[in-house]
Protein backbone atom coordinates (compact mmCIF):
# COMPACT_ATOMS: atom_id res chain seq x y z
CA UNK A 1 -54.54 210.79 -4.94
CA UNK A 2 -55.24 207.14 -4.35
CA UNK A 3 -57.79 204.92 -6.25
CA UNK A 4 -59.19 202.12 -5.04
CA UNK A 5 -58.86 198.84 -7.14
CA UNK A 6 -59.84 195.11 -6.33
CA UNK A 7 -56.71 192.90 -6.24
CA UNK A 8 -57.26 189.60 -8.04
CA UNK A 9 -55.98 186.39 -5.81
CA UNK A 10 -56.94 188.44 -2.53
CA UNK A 11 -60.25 187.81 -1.62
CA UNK A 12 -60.03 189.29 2.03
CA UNK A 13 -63.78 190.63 1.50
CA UNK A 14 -65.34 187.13 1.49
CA UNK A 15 -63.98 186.44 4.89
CA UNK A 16 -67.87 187.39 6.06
CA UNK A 17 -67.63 185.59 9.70
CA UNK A 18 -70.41 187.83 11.63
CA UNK A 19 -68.33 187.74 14.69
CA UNK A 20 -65.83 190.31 12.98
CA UNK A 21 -68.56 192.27 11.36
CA UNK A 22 -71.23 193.61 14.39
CA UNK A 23 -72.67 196.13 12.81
CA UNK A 24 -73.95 194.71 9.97
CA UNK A 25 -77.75 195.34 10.54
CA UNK A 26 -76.31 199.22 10.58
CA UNK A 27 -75.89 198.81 6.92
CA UNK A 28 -77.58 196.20 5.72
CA UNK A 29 -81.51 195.72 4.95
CA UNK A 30 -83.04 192.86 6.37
CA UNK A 31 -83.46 191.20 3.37
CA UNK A 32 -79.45 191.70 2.47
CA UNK A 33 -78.32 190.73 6.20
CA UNK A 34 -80.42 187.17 5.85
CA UNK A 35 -79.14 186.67 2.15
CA UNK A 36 -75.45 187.78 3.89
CA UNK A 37 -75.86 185.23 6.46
CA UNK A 38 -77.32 182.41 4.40
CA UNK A 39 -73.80 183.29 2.61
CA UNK A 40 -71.60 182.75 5.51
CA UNK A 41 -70.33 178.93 5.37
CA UNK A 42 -68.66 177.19 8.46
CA UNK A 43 -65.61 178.38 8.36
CA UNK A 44 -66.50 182.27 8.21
CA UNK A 45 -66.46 182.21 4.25
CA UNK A 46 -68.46 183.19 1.55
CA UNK A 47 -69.84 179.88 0.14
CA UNK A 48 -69.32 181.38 -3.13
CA UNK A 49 -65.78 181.94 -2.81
CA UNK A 50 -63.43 179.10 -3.96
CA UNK A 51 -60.45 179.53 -1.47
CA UNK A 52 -58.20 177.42 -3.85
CA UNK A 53 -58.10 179.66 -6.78
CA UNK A 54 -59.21 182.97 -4.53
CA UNK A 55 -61.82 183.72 -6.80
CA UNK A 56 -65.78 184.57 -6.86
CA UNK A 57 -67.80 181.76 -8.08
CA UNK A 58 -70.86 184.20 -8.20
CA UNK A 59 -68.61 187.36 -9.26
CA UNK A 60 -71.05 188.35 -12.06
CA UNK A 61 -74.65 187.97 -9.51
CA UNK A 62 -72.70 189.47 -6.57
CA UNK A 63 -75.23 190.89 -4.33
CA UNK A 64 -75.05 194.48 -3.98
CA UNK A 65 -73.52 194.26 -0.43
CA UNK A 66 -70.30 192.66 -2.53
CA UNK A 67 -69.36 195.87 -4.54
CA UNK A 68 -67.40 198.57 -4.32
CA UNK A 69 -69.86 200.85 -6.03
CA UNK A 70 -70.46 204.95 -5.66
CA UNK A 71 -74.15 204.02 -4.80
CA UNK A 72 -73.96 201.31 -2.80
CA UNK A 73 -71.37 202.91 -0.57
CA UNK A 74 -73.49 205.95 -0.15
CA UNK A 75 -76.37 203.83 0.52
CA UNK A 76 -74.83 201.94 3.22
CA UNK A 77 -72.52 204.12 4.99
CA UNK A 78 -72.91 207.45 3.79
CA UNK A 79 -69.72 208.11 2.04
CA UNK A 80 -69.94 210.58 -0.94
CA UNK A 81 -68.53 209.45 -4.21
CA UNK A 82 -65.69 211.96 -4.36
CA UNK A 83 -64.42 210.04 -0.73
CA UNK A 84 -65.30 206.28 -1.95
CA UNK A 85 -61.80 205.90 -3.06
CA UNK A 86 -59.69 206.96 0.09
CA UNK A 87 -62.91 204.86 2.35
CA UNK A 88 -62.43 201.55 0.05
CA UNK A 89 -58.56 201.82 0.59
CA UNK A 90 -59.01 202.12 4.19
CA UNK A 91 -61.82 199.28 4.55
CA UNK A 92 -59.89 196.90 2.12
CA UNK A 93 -56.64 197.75 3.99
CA UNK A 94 -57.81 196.93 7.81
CA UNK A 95 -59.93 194.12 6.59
CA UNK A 96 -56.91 192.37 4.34
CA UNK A 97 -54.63 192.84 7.75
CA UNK A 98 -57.07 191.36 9.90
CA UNK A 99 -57.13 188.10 7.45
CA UNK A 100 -53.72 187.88 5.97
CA UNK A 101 -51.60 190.30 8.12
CA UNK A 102 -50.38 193.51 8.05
CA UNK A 103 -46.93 191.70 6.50
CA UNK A 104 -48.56 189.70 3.76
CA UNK A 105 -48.39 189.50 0.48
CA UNK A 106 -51.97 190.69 -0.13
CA UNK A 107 -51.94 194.03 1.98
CA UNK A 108 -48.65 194.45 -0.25
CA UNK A 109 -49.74 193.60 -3.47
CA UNK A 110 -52.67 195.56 -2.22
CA UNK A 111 -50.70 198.69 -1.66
CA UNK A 112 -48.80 198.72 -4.44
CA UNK A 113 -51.89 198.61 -6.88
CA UNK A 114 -53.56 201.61 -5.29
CA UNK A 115 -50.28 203.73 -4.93
């Protein structure tokens, strides 16, 4: 079986434009989806992530919303721990497409890390 892992020099996640996420009031509390939106920067980024280097600037203070974490995931979407690994794969997979491409070098580098 698979097992979800973050892929270093990716940073498909902080793509946070609300246009491509609806539903985020679904899974966020109102306190998370004003502290998500006060994170979105002009472009559709995180503010916190530095595009040049692909990196978290705020890795370590994260908000919750920004891990891949048994808890949180249950929290937020309902997914039992024993299924967070095949549900991270799928998020991180459609989400890296819809950035990079379904070609790229991240959704490759992606699958070959979780495979």
């Amino acid at each position: 079986m698979a097992t979800w892992q973050c892929i270093s020099g990716c940073g498909a996640c902080c793509n946070l434009d609300p246009k491509d996420r609806p539903d985020l009031a679904d899974y966020l509390t109102a306190d998370e989806l004003q502290k998500y939106l006060s994170m979105v920067g002009s472009d559709g980024w995180c503010i916190n992530f530095d595009q040049l280097n692909r990196k978290c600037t705020i890795y370590e203070q994260r908000p919750r919303f920004c891990r891949v974490e048994p808890e949180t995931f249950y929290d937020m979407f309902g997914v039992e721990p024993e299924e967070l690994d095949e549900f991270a794969i799928a998020c991180c997979e459609e989400n890296i497409e819809s950035v990079y491409g379904e070609r790229s070098l991240e959704i490759l580098r992606f699958e070959q890390a979780v495979n």
